[in-house]
N, C-alpha and C. Protein backbone atom coordinates (compact mmCIF):
# COMPACT_ATOMS: atom_id res chain seq x y z
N UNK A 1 -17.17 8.55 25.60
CA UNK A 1 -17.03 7.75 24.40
C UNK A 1 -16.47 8.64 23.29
N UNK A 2 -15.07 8.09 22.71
CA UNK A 2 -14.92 8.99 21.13
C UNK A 2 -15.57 8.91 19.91
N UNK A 3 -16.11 9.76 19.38
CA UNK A 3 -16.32 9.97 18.19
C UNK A 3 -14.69 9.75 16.83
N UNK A 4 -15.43 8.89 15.92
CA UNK A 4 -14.29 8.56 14.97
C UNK A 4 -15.00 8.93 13.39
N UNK A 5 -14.16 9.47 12.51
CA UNK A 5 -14.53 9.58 11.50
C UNK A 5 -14.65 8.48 10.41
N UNK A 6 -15.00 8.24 9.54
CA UNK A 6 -15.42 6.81 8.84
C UNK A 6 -15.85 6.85 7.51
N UNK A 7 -15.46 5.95 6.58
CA UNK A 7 -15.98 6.31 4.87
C UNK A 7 -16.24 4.48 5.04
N UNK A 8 -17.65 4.25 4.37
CA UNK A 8 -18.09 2.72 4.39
C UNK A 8 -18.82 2.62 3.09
N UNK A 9 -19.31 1.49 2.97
CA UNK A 9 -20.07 0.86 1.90
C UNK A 9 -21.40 1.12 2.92
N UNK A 10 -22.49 1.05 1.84
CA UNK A 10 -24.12 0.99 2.29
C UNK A 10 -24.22 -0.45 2.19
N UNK A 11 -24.40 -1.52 3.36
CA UNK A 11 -24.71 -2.52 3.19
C UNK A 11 -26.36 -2.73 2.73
N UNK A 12 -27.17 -1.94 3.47
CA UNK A 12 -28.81 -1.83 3.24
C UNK A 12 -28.56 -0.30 3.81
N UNK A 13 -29.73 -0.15 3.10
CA UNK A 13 -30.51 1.12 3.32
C UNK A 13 -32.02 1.21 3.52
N UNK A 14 -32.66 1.67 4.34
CA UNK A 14 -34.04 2.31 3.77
C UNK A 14 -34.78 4.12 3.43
N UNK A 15 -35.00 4.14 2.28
CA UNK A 15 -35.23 5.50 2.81
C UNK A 15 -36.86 5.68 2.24
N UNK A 16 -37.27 6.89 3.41
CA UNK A 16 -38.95 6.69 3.32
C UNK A 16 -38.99 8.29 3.48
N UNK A 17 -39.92 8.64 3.32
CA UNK A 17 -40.86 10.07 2.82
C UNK A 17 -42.37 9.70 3.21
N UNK A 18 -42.57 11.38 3.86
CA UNK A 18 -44.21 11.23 4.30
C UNK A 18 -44.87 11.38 3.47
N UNK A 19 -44.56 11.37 2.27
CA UNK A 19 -45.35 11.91 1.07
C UNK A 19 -45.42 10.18 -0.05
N UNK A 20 -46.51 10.08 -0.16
CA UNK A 20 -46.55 8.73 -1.42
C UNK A 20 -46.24 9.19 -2.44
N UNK A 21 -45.02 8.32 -3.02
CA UNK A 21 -44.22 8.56 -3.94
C UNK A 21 -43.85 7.29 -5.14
N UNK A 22 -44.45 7.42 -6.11
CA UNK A 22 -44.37 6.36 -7.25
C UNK A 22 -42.64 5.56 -7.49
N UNK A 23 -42.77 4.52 -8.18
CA UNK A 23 -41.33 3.67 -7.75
C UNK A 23 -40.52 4.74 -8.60
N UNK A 24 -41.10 5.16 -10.15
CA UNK A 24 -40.18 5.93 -10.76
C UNK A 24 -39.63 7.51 -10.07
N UNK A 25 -40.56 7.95 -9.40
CA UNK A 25 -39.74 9.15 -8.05
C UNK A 25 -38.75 8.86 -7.19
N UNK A 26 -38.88 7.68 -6.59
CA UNK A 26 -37.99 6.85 -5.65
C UNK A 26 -36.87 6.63 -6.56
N UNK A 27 -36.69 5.60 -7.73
CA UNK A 27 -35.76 5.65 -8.44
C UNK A 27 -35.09 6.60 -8.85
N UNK A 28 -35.63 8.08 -8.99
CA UNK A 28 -35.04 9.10 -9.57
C UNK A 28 -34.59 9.78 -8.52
N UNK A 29 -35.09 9.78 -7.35
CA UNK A 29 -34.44 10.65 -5.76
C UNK A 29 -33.15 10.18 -5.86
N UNK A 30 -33.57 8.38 -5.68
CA UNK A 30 -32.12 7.70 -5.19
C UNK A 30 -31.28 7.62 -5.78
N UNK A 31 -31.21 7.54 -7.25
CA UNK A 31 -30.47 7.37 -8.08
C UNK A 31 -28.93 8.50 -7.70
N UNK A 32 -29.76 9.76 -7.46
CA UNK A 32 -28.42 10.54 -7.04
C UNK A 32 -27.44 10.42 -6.36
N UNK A 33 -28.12 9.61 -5.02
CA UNK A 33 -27.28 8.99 -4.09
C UNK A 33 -26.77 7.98 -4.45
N UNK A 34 -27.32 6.71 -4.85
CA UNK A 34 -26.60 5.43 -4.81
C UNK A 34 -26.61 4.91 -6.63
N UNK A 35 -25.70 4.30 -6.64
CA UNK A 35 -26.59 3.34 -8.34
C UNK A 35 -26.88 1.77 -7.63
N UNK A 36 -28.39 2.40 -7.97
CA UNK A 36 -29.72 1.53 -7.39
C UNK A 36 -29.24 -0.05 -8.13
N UNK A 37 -28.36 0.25 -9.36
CA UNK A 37 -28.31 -0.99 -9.89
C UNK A 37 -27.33 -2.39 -9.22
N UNK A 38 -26.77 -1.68 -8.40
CA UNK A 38 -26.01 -2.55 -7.12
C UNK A 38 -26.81 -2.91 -5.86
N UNK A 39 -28.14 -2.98 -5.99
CA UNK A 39 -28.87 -3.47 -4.69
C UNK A 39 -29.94 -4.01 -5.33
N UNK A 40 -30.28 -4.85 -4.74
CA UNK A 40 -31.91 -5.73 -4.80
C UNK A 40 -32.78 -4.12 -3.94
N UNK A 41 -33.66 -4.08 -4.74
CA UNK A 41 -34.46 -3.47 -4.06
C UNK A 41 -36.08 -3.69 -3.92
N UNK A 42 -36.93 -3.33 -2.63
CA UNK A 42 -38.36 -3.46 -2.19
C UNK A 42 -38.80 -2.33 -2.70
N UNK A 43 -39.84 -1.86 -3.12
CA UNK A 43 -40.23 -0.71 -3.44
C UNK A 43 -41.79 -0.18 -3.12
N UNK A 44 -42.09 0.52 -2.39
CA UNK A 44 -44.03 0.78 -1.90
C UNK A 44 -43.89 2.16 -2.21
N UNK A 45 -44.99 2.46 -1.77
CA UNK A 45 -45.55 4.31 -2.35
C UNK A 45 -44.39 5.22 -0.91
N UNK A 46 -44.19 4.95 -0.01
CA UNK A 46 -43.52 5.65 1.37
C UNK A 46 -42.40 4.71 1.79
N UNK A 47 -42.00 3.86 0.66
CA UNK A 47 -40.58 3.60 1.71
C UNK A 47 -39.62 3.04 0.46
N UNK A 48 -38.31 2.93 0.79
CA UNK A 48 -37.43 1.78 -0.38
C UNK A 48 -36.47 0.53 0.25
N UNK A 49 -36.44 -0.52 0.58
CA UNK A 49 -35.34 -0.72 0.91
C UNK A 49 -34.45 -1.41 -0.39
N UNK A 50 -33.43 -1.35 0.33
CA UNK A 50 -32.04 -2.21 -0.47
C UNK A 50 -31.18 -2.82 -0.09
N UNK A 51 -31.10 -3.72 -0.42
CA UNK A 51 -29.51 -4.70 -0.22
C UNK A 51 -28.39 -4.83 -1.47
N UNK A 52 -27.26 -4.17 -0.80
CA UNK A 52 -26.23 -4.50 -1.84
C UNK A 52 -26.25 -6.08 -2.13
N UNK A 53 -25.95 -6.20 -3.24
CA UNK A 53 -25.85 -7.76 -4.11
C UNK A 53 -24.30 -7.72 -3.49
N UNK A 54 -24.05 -8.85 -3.34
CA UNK A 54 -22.92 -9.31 -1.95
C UNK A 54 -21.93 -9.64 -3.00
N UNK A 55 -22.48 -10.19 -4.69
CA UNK A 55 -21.03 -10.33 -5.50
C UNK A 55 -20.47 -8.75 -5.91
N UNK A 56 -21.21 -7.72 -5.98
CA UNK A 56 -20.86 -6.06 -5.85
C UNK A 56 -19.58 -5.92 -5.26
N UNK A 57 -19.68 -6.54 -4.06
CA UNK A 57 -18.62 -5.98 -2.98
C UNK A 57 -17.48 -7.03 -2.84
N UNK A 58 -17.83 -8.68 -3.04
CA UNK A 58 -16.60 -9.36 -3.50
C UNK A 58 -15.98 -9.26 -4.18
N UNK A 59 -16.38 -8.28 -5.36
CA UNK A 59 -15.73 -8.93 -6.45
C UNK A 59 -14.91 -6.85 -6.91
N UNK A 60 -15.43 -6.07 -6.13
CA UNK A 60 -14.55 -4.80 -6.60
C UNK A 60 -14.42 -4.66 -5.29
N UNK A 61 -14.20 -4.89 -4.01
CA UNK A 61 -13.79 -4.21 -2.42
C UNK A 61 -12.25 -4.13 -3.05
N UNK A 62 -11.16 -4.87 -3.39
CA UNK A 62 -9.90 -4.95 -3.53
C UNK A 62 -10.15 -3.62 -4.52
N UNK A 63 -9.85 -3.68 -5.41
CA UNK A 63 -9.97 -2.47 -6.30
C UNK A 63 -10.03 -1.16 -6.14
N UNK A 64 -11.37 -1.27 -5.25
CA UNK A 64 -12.15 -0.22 -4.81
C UNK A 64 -10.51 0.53 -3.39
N UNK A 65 -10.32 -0.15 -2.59
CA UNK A 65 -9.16 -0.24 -1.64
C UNK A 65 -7.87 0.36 -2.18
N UNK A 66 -7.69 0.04 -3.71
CA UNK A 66 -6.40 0.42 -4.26
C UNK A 66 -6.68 1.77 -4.80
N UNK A 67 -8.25 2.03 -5.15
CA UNK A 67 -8.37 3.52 -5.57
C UNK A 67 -8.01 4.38 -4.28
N UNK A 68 -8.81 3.83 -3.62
CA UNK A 68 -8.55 5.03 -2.11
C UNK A 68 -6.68 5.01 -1.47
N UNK A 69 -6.07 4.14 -2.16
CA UNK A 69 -4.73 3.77 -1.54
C UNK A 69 -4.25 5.34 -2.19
N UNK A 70 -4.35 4.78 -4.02
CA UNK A 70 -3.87 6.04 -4.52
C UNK A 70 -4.57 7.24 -4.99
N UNK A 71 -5.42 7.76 -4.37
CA UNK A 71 -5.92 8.90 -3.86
C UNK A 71 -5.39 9.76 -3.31
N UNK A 72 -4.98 8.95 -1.87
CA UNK A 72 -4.80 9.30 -0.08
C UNK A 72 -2.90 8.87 -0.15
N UNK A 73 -2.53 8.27 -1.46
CA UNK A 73 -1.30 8.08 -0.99
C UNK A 73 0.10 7.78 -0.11
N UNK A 74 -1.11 6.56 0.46
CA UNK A 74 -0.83 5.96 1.85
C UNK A 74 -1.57 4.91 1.77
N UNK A 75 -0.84 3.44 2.14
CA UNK A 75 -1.48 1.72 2.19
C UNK A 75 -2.18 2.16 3.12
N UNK A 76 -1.83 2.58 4.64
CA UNK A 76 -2.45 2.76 5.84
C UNK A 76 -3.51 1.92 5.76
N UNK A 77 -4.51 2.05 5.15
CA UNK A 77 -5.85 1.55 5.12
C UNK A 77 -6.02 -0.18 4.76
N UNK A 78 -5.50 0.18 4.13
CA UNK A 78 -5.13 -1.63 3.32
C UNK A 78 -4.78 -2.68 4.86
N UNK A 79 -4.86 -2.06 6.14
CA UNK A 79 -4.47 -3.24 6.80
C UNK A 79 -6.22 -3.34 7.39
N UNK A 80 -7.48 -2.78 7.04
CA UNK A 80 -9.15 -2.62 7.23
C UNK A 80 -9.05 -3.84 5.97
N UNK A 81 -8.34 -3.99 4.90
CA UNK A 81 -8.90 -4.99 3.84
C UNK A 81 -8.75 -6.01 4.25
N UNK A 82 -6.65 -6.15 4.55
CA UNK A 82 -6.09 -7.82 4.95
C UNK A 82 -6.70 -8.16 6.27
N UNK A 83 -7.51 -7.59 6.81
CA UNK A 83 -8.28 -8.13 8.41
C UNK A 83 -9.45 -8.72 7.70
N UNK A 84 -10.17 -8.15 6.84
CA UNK A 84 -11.47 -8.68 5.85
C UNK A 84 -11.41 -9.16 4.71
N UNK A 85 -10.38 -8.94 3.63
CA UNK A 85 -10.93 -9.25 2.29
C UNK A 85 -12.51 -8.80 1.90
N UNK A 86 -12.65 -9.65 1.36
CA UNK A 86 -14.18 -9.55 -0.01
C UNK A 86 -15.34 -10.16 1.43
N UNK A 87 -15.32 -10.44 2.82
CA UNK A 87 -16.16 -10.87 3.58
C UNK A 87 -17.04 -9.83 4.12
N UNK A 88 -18.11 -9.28 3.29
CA UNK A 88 -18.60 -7.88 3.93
C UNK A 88 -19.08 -8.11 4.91
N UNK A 89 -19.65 -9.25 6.03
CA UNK A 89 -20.39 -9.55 7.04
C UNK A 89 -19.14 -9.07 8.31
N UNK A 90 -17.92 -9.80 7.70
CA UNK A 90 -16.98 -9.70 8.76
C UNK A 90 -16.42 -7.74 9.01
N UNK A 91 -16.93 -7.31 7.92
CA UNK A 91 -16.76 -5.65 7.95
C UNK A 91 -17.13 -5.15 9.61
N UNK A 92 -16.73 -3.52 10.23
CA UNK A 92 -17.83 -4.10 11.56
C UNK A 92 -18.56 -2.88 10.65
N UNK A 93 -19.90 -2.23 11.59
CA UNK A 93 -21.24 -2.25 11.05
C UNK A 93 -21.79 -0.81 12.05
N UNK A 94 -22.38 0.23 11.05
CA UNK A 94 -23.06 1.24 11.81
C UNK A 94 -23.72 1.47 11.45
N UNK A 95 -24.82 1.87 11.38
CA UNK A 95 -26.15 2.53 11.42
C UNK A 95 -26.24 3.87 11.20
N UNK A 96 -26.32 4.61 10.19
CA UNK A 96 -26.48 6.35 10.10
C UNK A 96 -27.43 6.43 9.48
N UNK A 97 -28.00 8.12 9.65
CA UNK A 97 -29.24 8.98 8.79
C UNK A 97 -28.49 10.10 8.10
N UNK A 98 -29.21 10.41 7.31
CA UNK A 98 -28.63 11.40 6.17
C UNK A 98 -30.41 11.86 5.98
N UNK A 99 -30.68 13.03 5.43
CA UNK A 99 -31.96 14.12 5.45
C UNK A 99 -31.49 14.70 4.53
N UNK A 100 -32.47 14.68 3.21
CA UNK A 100 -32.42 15.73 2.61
C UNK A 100 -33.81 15.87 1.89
N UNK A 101 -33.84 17.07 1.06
CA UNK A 101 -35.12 17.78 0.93
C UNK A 101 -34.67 17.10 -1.13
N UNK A 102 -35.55 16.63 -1.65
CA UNK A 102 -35.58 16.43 -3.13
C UNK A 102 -36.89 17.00 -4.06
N UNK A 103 -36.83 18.28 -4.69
CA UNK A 103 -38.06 18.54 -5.16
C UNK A 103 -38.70 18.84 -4.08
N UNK A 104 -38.68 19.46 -3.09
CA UNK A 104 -39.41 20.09 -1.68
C UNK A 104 -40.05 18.97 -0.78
N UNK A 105 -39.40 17.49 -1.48
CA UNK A 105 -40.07 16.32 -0.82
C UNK A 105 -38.67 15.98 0.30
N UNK A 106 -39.36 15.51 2.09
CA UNK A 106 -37.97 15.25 2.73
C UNK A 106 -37.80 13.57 2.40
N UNK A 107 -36.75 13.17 2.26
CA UNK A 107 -36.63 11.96 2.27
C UNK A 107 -35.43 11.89 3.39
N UNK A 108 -36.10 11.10 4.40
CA UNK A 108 -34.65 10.32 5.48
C UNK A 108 -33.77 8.78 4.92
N UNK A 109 -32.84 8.90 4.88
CA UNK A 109 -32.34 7.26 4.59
C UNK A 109 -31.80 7.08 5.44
N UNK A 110 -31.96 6.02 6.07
CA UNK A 110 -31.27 5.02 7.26
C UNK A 110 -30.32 4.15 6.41
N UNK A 111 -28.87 4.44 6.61
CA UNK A 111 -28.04 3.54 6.43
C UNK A 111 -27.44 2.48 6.97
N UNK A 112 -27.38 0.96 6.82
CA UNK A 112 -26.05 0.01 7.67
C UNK A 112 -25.33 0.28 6.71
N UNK A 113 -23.88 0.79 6.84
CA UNK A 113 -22.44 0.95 6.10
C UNK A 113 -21.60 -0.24 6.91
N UNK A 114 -20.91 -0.49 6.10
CA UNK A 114 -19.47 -1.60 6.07
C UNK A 114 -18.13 -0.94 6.35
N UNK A 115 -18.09 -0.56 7.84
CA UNK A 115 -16.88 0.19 7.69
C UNK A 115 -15.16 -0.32 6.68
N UNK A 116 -15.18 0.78 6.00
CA UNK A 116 -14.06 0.40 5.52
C UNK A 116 -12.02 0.93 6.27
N UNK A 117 -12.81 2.01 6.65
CA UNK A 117 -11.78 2.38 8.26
C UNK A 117 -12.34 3.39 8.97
N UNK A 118 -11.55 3.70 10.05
CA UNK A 118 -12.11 4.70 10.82
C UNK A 118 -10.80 5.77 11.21
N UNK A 119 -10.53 6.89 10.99
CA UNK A 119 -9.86 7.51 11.23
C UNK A 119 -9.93 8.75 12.43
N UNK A 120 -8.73 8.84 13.15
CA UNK A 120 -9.04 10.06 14.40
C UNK A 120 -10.20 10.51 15.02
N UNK A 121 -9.89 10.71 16.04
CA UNK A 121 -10.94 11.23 17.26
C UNK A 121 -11.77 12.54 16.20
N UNK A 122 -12.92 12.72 16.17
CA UNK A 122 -13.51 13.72 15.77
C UNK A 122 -14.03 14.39 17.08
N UNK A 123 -14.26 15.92 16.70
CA UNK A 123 -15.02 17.09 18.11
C UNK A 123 -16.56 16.86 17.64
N UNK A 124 -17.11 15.97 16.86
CA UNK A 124 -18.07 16.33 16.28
C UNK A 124 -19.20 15.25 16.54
N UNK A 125 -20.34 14.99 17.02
CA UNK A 125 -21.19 13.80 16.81
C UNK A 125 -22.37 13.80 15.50
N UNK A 126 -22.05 14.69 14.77
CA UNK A 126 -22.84 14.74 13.95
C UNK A 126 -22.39 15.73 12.83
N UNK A 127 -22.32 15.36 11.56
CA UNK A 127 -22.02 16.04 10.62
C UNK A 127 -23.51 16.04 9.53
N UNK A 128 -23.87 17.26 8.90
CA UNK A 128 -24.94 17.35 7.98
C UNK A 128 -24.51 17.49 6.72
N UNK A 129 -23.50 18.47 6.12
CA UNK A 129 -23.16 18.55 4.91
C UNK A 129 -22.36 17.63 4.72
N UNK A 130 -21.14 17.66 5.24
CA UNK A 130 -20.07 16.41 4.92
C UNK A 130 -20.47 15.10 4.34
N UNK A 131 -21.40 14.69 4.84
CA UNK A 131 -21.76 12.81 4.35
C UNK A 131 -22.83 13.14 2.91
N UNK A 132 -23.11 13.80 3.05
CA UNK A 132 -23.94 14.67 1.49
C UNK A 132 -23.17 14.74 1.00
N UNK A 133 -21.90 15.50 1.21
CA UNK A 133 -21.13 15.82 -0.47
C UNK A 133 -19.81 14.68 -0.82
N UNK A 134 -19.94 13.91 0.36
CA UNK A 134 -19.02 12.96 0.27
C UNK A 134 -19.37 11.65 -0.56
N UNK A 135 -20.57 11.49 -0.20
CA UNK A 135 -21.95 10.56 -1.13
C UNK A 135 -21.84 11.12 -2.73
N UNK A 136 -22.73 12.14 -2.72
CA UNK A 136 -22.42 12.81 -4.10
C UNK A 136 -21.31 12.73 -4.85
N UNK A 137 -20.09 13.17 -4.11
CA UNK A 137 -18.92 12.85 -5.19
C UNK A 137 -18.46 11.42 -5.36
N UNK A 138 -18.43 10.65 -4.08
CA UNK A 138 -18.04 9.31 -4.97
C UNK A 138 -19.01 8.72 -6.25
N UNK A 139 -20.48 9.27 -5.75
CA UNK A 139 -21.88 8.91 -6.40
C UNK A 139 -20.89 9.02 -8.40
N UNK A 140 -20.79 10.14 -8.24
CA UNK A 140 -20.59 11.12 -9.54
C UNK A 140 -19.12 10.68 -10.03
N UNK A 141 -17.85 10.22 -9.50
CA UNK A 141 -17.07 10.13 -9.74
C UNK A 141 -16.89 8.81 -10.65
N UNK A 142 -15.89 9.03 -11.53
CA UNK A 142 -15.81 8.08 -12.33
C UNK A 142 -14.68 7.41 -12.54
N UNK A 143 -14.37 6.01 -11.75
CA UNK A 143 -13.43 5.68 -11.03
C UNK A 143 -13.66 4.08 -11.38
N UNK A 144 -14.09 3.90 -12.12
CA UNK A 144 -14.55 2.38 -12.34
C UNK A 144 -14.84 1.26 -11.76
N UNK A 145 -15.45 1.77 -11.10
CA UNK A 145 -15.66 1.00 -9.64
C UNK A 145 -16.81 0.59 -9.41
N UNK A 146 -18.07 -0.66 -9.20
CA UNK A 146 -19.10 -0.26 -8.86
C UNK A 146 -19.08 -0.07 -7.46
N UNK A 147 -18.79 0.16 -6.98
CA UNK A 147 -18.69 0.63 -5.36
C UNK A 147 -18.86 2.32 -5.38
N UNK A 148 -18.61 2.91 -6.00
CA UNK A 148 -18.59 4.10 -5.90
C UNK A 148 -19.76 4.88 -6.14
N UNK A 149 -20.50 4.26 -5.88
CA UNK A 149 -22.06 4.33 -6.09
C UNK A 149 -23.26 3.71 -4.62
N UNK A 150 -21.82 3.23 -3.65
CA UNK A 150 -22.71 2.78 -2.88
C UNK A 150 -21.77 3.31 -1.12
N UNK A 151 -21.25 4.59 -1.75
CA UNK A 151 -19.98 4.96 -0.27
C UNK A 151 -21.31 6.35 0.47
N UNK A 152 -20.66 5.88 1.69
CA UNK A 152 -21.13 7.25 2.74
C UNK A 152 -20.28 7.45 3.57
N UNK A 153 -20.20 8.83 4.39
CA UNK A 153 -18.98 8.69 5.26
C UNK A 153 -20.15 9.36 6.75
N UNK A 154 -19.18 8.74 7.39
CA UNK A 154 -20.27 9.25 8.69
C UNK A 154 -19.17 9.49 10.08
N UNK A 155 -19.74 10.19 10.92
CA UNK A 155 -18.91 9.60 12.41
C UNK A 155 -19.73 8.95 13.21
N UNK A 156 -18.59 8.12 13.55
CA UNK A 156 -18.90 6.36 14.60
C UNK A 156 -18.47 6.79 16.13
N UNK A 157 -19.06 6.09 16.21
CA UNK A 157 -18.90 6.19 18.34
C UNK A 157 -19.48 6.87 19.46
């Protein structure tokens, strides 16, 4: 089976810690990663989940598509939109973990991402730093987008 490389939307997430952790800790972990303000979220002392709000992604996926066009300086990608448009269900769909340590606390998040494409065979089934700093910078980047608050990149297959 090949491994493919991949940059998606977080359709849901959960992320949980063995440690009980108040909603305002959870809010402040996650916040780094995602802006929490694009998901409905559940919130208990050991877990979070979230769902992106589905007008999030109708209403900036196009946008969001034209930033990465002129970024990467290549439509290439734009033929992952005209197969989907604004239909995030019709996106296809993977499942990743990401680990990291916050304040000496571990938090795991389980991601479903919305692939937005998938590019070349990777040697790799698992990347640790890469989907961290790839998160972080769209997290941080200021691109006017609310999507850019809710990207991970992972490898598929």
């Amino acid at each position: 089976m090949a491994t493919y490389y991949t940059l998606g939307i977080v359709k849901n997430f959960t992320a949980t810690s063995f440690g009980a952790l108040s909603e305002n800790e959870w809010k402040n972990f996650l916040n780094e990663r995602f802006d929490l303000e694009q998901y409905s979220l559940h919130v208990d002392d050991k877990a979070v989940k979230g769902t992106l709000k589905e007008s999030v992604f109708e209403e900036h996926i196009e946008d969001f598509y034209m930033k990465l066009v002129a970024m990467i300086g290549d439509d290439y990608i734009l033929n992952w939109y005209n197969d989907h448009q604004t239909n995030l269900d019709s996106y296809e769909h993977w499942v990743t973990e990401l680990r990291w340590k916050q304040e000496g606390i571990p938090i795991t998040l389980t991601s479903e991402l919305a692939l937005l494409f998938t590019e070349g065979k990777v040697g790799a089934e698992e990347f640790i730093i890469e989907p961290k700093l790839i998160n972080w910078l769209f997290r941080h980047a200021n691109l006017s987008n609310k999507l850019t608050g809710c990207v991970m990149s992972g490898i598929v297959g």
